[in-house]
N, C-alpha and C. Protein backbone atom coordinates (compact mmCIF):
# COMPACT_ATOMS: atom_id res chain seq x y z
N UNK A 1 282.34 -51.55 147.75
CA UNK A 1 283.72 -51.57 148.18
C UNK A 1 284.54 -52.37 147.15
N UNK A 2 285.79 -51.99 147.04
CA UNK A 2 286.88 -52.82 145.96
C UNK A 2 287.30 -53.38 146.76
N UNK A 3 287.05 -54.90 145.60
CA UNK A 3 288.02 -56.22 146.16
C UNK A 3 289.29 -55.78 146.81
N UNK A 4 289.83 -55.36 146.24
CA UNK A 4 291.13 -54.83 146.39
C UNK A 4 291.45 -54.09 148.05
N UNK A 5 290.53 -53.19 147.83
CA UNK A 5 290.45 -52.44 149.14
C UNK A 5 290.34 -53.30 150.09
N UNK A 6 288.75 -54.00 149.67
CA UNK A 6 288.59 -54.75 151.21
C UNK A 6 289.76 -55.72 151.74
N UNK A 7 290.37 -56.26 150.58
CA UNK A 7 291.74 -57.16 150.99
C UNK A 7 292.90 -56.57 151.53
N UNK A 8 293.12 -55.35 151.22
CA UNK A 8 294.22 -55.05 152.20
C UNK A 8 293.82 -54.33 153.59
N UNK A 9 292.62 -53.88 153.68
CA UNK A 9 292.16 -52.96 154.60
C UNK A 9 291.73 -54.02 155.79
N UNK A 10 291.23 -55.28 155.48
CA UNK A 10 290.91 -56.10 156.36
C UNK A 10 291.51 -56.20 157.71
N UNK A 11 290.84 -56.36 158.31
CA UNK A 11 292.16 -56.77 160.05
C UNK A 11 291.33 -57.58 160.83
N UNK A 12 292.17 -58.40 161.67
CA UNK A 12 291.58 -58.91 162.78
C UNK A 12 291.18 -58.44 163.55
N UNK A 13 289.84 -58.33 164.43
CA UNK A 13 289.77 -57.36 165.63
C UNK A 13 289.36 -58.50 167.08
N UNK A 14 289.93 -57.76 167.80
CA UNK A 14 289.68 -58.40 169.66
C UNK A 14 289.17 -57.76 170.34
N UNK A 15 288.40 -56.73 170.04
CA UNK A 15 287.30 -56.06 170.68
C UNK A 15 286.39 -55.17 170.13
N UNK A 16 285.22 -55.85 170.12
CA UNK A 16 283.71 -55.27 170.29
C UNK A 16 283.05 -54.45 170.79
N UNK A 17 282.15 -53.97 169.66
CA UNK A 17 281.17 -53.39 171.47
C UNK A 17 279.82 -54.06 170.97
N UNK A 18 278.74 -53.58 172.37
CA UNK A 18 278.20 -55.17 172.45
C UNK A 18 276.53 -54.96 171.36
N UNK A 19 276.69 -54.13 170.57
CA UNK A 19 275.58 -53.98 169.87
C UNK A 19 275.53 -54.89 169.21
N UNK A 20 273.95 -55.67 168.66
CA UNK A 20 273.96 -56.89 168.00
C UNK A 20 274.05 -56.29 166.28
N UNK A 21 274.77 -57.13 165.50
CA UNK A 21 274.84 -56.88 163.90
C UNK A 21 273.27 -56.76 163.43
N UNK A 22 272.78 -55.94 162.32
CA UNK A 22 271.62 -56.57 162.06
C UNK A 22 271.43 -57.64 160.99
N UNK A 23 270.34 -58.43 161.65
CA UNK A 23 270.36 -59.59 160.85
C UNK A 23 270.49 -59.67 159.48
N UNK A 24 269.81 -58.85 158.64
CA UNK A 24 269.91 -58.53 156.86
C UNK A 24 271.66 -58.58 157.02
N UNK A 25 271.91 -57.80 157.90
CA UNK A 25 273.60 -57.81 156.95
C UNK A 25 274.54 -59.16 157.77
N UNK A 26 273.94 -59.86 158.48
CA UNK A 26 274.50 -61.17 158.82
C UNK A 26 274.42 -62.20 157.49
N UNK A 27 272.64 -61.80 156.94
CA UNK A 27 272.36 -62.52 156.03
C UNK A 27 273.36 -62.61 154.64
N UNK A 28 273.75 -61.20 154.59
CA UNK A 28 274.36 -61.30 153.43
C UNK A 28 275.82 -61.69 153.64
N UNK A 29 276.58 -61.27 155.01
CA UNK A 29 277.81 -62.29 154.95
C UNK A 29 277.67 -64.04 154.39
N UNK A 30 276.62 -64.28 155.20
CA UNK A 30 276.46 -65.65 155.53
C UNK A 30 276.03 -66.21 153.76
N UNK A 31 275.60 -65.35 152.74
CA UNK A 31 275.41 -65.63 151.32
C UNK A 31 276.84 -65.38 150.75
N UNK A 32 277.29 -64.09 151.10
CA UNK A 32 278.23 -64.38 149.93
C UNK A 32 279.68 -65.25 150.89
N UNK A 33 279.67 -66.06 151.96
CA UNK A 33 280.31 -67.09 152.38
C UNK A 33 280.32 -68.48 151.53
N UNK A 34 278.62 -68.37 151.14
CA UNK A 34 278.64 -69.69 150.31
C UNK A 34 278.51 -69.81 149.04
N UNK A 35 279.02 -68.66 148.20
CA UNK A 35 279.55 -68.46 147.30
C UNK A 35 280.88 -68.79 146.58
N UNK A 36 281.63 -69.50 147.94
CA UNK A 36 283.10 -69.45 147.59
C UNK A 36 283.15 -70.61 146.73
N UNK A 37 284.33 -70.71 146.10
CA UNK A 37 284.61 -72.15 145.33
C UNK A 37 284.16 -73.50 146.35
N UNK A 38 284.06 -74.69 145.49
CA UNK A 38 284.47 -75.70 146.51
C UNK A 38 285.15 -76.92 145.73
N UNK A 39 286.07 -77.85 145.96
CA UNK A 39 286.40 -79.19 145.25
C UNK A 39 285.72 -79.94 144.79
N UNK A 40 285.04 -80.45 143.74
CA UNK A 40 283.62 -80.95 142.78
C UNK A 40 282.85 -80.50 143.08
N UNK A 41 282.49 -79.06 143.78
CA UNK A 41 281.26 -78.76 144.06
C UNK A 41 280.41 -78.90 145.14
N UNK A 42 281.38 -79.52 146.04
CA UNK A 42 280.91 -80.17 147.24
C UNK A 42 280.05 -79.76 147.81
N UNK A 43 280.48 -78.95 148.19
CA UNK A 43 280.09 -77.38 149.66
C UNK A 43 280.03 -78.45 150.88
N UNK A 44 281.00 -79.00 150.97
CA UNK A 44 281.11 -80.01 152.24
C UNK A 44 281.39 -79.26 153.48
N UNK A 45 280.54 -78.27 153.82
CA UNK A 45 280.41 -76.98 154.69
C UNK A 45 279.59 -76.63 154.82
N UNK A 46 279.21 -76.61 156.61
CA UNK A 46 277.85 -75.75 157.56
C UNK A 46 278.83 -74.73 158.42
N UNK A 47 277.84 -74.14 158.28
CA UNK A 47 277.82 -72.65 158.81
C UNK A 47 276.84 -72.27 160.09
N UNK A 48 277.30 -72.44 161.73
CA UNK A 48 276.55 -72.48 162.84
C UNK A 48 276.54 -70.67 163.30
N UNK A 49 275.87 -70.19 163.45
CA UNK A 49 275.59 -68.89 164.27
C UNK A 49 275.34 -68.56 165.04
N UNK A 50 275.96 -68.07 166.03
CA UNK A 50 275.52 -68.00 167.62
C UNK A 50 275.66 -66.83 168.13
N UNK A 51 274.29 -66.79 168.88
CA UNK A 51 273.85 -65.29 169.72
C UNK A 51 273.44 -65.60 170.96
N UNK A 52 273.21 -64.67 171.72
CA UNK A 52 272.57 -65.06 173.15
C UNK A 52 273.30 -66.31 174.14
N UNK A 53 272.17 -67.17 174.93
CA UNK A 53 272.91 -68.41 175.72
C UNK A 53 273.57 -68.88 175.12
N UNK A 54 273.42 -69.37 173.82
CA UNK A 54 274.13 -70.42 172.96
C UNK A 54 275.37 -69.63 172.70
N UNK A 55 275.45 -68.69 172.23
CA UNK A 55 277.29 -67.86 172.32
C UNK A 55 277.93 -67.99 173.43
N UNK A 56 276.99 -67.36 174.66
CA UNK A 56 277.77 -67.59 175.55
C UNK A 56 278.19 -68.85 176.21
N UNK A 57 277.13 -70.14 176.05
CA UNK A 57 277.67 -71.07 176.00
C UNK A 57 279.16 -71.77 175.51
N UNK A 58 278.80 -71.71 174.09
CA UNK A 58 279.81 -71.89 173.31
C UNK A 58 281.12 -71.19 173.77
N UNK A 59 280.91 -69.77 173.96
CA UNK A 59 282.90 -68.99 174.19
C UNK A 59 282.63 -69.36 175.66
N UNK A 60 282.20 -69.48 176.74
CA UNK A 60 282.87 -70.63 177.83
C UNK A 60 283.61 -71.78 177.86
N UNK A 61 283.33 -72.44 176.53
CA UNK A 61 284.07 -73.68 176.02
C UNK A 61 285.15 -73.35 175.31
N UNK A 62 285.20 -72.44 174.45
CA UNK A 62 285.87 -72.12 173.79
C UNK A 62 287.10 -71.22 174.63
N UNK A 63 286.74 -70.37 175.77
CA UNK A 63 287.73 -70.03 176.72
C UNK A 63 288.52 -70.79 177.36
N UNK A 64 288.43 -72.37 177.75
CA UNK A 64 289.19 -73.22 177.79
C UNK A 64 290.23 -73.64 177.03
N UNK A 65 290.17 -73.20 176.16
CA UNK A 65 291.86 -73.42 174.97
C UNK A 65 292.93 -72.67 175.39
N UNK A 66 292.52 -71.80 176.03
CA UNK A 66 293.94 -71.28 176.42
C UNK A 66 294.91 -72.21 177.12
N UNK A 67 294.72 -73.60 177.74
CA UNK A 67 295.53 -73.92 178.71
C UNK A 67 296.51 -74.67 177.69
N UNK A 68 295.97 -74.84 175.99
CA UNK A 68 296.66 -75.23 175.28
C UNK A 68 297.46 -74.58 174.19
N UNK A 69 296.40 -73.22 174.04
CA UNK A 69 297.74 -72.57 173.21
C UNK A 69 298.58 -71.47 173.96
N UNK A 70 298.43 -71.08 175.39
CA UNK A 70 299.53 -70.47 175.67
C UNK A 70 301.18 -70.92 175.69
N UNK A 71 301.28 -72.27 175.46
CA UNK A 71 302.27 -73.09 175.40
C UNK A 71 302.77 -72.66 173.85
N UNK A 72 301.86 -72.54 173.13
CA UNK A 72 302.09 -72.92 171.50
C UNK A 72 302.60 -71.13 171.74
N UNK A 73 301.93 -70.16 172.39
CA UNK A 73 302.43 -68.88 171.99
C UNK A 73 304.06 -68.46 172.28
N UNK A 74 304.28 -68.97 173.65
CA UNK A 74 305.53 -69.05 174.37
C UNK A 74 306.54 -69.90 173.46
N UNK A 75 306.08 -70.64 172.87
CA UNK A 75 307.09 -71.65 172.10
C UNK A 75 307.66 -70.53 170.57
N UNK A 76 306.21 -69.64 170.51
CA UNK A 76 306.70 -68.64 168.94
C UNK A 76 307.05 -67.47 169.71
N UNK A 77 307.50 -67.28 170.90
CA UNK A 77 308.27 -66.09 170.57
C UNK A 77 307.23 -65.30 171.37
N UNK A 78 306.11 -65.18 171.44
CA UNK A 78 305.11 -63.86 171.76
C UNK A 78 305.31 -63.29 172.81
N UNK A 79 305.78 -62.33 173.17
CA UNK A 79 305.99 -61.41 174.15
C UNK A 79 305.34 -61.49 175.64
N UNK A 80 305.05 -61.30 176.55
CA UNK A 80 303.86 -61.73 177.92
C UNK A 80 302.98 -60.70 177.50
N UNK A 81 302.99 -59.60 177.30
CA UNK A 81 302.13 -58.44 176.94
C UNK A 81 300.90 -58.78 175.90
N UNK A 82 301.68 -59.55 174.61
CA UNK A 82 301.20 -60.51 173.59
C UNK A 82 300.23 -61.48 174.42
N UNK A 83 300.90 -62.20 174.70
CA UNK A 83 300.25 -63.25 175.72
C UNK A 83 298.98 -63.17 176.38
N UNK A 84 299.27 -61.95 177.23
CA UNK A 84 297.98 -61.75 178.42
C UNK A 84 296.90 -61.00 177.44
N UNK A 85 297.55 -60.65 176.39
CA UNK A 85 296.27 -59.56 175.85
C UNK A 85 295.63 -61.04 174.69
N UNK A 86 295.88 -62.29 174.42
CA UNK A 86 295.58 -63.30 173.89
C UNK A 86 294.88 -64.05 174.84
N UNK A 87 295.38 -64.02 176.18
CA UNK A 87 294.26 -65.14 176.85
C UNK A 87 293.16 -64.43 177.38
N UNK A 88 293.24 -62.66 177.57
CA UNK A 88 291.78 -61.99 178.11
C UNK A 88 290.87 -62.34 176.47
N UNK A 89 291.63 -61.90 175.72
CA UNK A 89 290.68 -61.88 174.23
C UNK A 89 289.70 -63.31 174.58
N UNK A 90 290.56 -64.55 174.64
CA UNK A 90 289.75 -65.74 174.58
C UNK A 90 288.68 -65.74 175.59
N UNK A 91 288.47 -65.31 176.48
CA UNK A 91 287.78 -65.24 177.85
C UNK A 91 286.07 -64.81 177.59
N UNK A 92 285.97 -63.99 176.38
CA UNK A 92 284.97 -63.39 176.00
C UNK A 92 284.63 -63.41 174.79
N UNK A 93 285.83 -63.70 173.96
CA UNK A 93 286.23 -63.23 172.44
C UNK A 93 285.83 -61.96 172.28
N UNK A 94 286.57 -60.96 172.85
CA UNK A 94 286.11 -59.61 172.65
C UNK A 94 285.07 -58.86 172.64
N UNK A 95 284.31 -59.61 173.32
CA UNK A 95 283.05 -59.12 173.85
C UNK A 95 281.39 -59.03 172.63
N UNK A 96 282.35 -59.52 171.47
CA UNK A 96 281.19 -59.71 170.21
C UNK A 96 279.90 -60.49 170.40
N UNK A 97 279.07 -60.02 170.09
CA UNK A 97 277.58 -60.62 170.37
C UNK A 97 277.14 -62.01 169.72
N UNK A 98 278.24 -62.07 168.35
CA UNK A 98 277.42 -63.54 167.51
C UNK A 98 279.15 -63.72 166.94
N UNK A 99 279.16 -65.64 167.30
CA UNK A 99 280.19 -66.32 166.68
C UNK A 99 279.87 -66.83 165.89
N UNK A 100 280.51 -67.11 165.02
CA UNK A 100 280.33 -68.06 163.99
C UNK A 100 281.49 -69.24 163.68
N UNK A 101 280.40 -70.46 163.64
CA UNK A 101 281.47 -71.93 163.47
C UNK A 101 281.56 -72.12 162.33
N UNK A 102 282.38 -72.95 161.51
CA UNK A 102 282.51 -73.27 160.47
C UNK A 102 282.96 -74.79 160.73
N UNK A 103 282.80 -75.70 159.86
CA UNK A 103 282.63 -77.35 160.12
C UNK A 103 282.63 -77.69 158.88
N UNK A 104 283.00 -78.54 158.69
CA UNK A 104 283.32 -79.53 157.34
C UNK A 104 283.24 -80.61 157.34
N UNK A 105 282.81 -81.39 156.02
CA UNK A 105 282.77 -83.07 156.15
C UNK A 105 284.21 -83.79 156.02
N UNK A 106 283.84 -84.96 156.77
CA UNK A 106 285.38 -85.65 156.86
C UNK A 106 284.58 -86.51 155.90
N UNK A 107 286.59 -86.95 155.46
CA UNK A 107 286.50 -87.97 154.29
C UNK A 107 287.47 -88.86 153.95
N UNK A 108 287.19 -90.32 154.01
CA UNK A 108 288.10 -90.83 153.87
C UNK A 108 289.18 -90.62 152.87
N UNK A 109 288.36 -90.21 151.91
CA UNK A 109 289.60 -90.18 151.20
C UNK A 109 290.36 -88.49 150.95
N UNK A 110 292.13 -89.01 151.45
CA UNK A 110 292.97 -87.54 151.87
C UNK A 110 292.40 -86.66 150.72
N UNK A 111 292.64 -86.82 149.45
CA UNK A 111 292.48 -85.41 148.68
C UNK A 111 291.26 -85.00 148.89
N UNK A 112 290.18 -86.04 149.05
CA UNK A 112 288.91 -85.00 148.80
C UNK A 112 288.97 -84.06 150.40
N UNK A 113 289.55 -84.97 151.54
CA UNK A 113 289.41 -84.15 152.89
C UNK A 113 290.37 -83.05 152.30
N UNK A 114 291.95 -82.78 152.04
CA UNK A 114 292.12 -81.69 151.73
C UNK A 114 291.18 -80.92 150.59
N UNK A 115 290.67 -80.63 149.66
CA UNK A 115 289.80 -79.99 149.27
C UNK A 115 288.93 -79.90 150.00
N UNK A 116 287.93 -80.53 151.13
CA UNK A 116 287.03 -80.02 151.52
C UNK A 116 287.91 -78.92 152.61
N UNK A 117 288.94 -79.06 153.22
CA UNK A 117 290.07 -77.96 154.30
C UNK A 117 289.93 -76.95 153.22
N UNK A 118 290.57 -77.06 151.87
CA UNK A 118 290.49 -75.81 151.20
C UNK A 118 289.59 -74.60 150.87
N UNK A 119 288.56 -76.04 150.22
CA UNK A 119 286.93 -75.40 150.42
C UNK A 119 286.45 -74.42 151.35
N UNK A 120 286.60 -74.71 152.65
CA UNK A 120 286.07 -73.98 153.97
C UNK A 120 286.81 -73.47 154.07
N UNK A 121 288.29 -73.35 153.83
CA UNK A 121 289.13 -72.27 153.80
C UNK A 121 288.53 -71.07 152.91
N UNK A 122 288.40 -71.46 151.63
CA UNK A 122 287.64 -70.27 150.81
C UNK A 122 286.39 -69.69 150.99
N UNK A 123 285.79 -70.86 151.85
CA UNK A 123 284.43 -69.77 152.55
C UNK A 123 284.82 -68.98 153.40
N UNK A 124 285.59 -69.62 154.39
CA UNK A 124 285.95 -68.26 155.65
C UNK A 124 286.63 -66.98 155.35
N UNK A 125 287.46 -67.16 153.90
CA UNK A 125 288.16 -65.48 153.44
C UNK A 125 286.70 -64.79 153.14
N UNK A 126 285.60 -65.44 152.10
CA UNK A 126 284.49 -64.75 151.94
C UNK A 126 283.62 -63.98 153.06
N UNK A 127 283.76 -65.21 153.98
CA UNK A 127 282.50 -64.51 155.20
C UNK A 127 283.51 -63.45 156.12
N UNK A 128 285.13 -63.40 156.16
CA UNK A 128 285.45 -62.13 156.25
C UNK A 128 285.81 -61.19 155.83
N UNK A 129 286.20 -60.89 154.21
CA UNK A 129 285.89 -59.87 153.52
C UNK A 129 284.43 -59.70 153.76
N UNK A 130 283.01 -60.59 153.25
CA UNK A 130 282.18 -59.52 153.24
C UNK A 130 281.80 -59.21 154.83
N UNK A 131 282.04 -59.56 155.93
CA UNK A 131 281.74 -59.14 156.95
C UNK A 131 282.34 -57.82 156.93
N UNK A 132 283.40 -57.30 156.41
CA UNK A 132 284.43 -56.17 156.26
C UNK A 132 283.39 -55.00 155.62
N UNK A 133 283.42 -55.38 154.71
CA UNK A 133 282.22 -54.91 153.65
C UNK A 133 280.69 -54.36 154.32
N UNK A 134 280.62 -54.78 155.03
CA UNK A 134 279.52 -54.54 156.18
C UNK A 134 279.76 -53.97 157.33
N UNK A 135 281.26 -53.18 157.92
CA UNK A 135 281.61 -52.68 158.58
C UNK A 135 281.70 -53.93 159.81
N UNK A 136 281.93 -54.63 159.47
CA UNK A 136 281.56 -55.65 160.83
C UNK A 136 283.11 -55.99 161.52
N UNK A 137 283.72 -56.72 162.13
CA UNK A 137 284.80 -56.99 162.38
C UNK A 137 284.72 -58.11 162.95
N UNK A 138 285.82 -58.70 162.44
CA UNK A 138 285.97 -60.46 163.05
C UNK A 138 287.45 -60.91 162.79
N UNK A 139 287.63 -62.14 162.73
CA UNK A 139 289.24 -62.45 163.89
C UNK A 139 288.95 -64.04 163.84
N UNK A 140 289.47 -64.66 162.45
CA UNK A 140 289.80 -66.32 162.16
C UNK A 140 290.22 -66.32 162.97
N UNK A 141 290.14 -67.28 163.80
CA UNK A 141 290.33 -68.29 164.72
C UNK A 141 290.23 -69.66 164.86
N UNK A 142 291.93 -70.45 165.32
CA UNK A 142 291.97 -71.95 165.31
C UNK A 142 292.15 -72.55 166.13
N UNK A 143 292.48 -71.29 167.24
CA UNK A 143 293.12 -71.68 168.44
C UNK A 143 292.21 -72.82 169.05
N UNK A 144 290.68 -72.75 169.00
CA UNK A 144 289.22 -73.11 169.67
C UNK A 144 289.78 -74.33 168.64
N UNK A 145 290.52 -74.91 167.91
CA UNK A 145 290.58 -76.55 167.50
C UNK A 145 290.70 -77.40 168.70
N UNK A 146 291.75 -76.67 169.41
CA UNK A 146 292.30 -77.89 170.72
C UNK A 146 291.34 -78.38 171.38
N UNK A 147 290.29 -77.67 170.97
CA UNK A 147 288.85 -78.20 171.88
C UNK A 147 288.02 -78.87 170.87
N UNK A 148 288.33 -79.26 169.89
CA UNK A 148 287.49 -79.64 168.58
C UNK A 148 286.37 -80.72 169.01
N UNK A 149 286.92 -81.59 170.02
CA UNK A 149 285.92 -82.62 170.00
C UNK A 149 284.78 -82.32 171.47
N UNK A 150 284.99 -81.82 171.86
CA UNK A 150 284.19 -80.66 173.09
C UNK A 150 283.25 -79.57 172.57
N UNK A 151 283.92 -78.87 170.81
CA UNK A 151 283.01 -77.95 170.16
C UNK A 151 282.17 -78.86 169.82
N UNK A 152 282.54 -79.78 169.36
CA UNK A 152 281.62 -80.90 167.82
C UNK A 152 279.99 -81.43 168.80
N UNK A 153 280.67 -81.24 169.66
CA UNK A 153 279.43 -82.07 170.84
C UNK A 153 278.46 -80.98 170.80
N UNK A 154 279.35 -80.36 171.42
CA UNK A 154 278.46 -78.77 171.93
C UNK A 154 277.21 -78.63 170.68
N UNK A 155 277.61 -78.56 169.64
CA UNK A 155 277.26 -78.05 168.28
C UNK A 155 276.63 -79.34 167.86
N UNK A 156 276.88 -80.23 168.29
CA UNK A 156 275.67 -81.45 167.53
C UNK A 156 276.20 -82.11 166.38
N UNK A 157 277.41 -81.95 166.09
CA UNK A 157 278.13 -82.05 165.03
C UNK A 157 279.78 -83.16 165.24
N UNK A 158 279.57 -84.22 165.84
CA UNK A 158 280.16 -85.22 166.02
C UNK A 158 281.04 -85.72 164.94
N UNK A 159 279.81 -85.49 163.90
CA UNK A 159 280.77 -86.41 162.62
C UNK A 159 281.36 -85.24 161.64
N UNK A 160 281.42 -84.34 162.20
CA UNK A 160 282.35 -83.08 161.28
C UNK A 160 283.71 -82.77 161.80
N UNK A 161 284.11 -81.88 161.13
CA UNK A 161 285.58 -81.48 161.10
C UNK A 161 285.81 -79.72 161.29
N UNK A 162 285.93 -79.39 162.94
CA UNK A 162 286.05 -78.17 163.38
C UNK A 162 287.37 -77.37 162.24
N UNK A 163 286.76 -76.24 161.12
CA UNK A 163 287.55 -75.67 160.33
C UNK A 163 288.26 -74.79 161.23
N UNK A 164 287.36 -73.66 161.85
CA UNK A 164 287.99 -72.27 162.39
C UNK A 164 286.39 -71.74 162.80
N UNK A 165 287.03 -70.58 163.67
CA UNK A 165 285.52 -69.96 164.57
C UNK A 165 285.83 -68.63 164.24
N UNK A 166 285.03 -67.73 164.27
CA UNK A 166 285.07 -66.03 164.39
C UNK A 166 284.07 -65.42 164.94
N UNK A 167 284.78 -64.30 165.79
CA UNK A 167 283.59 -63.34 166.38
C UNK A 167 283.29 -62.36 165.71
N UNK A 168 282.20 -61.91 165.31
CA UNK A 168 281.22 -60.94 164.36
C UNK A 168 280.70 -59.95 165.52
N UNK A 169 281.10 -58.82 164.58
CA UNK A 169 280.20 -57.91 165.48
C UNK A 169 280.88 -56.16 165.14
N UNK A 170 280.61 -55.14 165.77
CA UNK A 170 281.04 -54.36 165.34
C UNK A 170 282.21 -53.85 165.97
N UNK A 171 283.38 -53.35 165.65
CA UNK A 171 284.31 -52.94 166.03
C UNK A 171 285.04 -52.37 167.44
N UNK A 172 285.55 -52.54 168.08
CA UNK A 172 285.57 -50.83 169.59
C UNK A 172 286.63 -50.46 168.96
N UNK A 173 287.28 -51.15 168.46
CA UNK A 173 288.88 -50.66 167.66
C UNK A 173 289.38 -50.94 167.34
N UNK A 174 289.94 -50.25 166.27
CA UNK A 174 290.49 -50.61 164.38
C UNK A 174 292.17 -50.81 165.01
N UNK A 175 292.01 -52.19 164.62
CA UNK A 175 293.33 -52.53 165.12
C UNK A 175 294.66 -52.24 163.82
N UNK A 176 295.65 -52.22 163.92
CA UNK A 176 296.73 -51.68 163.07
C UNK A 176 297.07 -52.82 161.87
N UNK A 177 297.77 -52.24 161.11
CA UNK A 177 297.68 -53.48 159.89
C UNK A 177 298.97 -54.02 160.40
N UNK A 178 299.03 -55.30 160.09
CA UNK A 178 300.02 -56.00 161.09
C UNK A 178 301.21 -55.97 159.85
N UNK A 179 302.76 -56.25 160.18
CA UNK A 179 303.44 -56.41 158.93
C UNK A 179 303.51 -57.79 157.92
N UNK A 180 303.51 -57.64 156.89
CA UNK A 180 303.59 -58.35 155.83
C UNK A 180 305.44 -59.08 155.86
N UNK A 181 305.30 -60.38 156.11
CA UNK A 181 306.34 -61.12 155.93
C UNK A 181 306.99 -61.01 154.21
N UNK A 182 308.26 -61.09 154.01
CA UNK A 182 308.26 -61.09 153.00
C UNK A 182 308.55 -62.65 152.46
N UNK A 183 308.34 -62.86 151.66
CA UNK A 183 307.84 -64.35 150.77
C UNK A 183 308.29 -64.90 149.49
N UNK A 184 308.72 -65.27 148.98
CA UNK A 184 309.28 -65.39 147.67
C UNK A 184 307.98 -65.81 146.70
N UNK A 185 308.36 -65.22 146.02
CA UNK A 185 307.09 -65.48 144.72
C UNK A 185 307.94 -65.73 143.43
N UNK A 186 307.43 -66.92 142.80
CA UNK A 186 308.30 -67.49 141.91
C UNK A 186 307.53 -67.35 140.38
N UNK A 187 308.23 -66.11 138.88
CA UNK A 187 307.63 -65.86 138.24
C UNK A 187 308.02 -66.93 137.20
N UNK A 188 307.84 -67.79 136.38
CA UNK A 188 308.71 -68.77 135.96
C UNK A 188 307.66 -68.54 134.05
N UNK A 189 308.28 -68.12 133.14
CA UNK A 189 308.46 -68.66 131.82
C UNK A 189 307.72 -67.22 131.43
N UNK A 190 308.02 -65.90 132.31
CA UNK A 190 307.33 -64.59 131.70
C UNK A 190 308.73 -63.80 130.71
């Protein structure tokens, strides 16, 4: 697949169906995830995978955020239609068989913590392009922060820093390409 392609073709999806991914091609998201750049090299980033009790564990906890971002949705504008089809999504996360956490090291000191935010930022575009690449479908997610210190437990992971979560799995439907804001891009000394 072209870079190219997979970057614009990409989408978020909110529903699954409930066949499990196979593992080889989990494997290879989960490689070329940790491929991405990092700030000195860090890789101040784990990568948790969850199937079975432990998923469903986990998106029970993770279905609890809604009581905090339906406020944040109502405050941007989102429609009730928007809304209700955002808090069933959280309830299950679309019914996908394996989530995946992403976690980072905290650090005292701000720049290296922003580079390590960046860092795991550049793993999570990787692990969803190539999840794309694998026909798979998944859906960054930050909303599951408001619960950050409720995930960190869950996950064993106290002394980390909840990046973003996604559900993996295969598609029920190819959701529409959403519109592109327009942005100023500044060409300076061409």
């Amino acid at each position: 697949m072209d870079i190219y392609e997979a970057i614009h073709q990409r989408r978020s999806h909110r529903m699954y169906k409930p066949e499990m991914p196979p593992k080889e091609a989990l494997d290879r998201v989960i490689d070329a995830a940790l491929w991405a750049p990092s700030g000195v090299n860090a890789q101040a980033w784990e990568i948790t995978v969850m199937a079975g009790k432990v998923r469903d564990d986990f998106v029970e906890l993770v279905s609890r955020a809604t009581k905090y971002l339906l406020p944040e949705l109502e405050k941007a504008g989102v429609p009730e239609k928007g809304r209700e089809f955002v808090m069933k999504f959280f309830k299950n996360l679309g019914g996908a068989p394996v989530v995946i956490a992403v976690t980072i090291s905290k650090d005292a000191d701000p720049g290296m913590q922003m580079a390590n935010i960046q860092s795991g930022a550049a793993l999570f575009q990787n692990l969803l392009l190539a999840a794309h690449a694998e026909g798979l479908g998944t859906c960054w997610m930050t909303g599951a922060n408001y619960l950050e210190k409720e995930i960190l437990k869950l996950l064993g992971k106290e002394d980390k820093q909840l990046l973003a979560i996604t559900p993996i799995g295969f598609s029920a439907k190819e959701p529409p390409a959403p519109p592109r804001k327009g942005r100023e891009v500044r060409w300076l000394g061409f």
